[in-house]
C-alpha atoms as a PDB file:
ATOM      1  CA  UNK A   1     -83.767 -15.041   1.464  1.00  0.00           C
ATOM      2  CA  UNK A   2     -83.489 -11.670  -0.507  1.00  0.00           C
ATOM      3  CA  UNK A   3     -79.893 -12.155  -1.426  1.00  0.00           C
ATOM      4  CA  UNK A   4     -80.661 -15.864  -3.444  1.00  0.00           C
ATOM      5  CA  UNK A   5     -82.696 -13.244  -5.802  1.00  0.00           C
ATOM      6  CA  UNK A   6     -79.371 -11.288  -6.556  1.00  0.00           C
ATOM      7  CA  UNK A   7     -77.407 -12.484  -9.283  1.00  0.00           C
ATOM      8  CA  UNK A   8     -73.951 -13.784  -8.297  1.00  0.00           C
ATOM      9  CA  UNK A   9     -71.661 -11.006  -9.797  1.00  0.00           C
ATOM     10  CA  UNK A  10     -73.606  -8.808  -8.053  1.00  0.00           C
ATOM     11  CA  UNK A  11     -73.603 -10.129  -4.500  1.00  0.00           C
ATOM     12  CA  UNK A  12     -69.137 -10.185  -5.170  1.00  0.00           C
ATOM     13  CA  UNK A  13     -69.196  -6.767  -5.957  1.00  0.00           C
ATOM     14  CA  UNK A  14     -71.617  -5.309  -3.005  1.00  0.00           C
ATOM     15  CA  UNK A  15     -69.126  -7.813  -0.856  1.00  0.00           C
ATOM     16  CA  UNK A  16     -66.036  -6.432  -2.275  1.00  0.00           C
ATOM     17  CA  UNK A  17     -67.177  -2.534  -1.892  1.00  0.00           C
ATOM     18  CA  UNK A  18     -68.304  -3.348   2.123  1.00  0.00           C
ATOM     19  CA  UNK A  19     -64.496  -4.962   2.427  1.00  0.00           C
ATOM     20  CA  UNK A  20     -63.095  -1.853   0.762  1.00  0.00           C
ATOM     21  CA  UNK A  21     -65.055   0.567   2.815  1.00  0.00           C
ATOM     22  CA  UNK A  22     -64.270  -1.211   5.904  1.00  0.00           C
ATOM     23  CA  UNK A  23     -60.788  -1.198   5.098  1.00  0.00           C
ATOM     24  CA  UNK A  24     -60.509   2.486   4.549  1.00  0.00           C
ATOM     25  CA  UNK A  25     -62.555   3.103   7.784  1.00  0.00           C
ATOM     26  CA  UNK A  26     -59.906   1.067   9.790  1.00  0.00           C
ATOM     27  CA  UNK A  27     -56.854   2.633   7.678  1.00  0.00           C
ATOM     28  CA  UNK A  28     -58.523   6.401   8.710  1.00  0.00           C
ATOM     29  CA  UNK A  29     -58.744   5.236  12.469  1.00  0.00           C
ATOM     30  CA  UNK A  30     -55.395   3.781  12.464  1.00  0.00           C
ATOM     31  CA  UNK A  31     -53.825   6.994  10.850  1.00  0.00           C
ATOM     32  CA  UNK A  32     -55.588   8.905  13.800  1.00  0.00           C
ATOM     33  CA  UNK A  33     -53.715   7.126  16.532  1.00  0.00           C
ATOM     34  CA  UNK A  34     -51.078   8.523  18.569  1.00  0.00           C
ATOM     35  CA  UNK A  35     -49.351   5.845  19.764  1.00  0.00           C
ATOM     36  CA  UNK A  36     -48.877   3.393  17.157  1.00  0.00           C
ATOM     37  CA  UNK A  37     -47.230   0.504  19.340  1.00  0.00           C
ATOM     38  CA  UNK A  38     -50.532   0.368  21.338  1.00  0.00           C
ATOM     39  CA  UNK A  39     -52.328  -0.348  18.483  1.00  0.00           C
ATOM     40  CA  UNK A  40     -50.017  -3.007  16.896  1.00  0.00           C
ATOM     41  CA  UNK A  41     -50.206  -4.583  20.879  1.00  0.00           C
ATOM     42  CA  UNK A  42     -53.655  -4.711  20.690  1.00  0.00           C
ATOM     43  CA  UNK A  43     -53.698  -6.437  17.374  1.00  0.00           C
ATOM     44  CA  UNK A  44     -51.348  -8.908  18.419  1.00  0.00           C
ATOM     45  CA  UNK A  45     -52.765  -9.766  21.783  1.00  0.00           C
ATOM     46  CA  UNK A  46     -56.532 -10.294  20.364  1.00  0.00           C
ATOM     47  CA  UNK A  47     -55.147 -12.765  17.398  1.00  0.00           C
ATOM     48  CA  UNK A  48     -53.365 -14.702  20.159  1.00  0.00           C
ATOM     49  CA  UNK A  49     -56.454 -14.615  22.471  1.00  0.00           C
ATOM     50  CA  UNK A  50     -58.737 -15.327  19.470  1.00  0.00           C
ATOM     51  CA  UNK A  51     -56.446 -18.817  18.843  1.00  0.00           C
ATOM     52  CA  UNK A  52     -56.593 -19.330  22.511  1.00  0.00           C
ATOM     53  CA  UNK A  53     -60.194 -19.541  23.003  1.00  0.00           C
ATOM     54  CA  UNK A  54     -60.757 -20.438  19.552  1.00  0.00           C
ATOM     55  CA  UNK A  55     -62.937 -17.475  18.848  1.00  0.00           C
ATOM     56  CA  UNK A  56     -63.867 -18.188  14.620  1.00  0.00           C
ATOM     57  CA  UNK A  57     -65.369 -21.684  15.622  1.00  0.00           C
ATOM     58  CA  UNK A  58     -67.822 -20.175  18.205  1.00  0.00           C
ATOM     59  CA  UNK A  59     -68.503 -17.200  15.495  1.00  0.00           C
ATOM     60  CA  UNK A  60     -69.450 -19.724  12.927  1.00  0.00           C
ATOM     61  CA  UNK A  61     -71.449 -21.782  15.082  1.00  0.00           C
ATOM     62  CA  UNK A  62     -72.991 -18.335  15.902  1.00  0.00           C
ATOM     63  CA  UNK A  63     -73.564 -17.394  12.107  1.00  0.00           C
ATOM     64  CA  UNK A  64     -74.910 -21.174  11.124  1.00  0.00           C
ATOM     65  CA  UNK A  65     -77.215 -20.777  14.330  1.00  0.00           C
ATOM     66  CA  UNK A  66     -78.496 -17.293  13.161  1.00  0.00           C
ATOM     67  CA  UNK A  67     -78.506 -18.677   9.275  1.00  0.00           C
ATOM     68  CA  UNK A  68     -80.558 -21.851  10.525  1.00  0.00           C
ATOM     69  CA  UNK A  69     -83.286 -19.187  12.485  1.00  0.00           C
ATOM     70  CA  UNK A  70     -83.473 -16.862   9.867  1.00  0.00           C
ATOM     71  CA  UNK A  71     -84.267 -19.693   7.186  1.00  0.00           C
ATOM     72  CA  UNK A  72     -86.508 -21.108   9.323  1.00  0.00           C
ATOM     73  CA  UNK A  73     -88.847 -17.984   9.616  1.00  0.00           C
ATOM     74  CA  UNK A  74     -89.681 -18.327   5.677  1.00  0.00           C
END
């Protein structure tokens, strides 16, 4: 795949900048809110609905699916 031609240190610091940039796009949405509580409810409810139904196991099993497809088109 094109990112096993990358060195290491690079591929942390193009990770790092695409965490940073979505954290300042969610810090600039959140700021633009006017009702705050709404917001902090929604967060809340879709961690607790994530657990529920187990949501990160079916999104891995989604990415290894995806990562198995993708390697197999080489």
């Amino acid at each position: 795949m094109v990112h096993d031609r990358f060195p290491e240190r690079m591929k942390k610091i193009v990770f790092h900048g695409t965490g940073l940039v979505t954290l300042f796009i969610g810090v600039q949405m959140a700021l633009k809110t006017e009702n705050l509580v709404i917001l902090f409810l929604s967060v809340i409810l879709g961690a607790i609905f994530g657990e529920m139904i187990n949501l990160r196991k079916h999104l891995d099993e989604m990415g290894n699916y995806f990562k198995f497809k993708s390697e197999n088109l080489c």
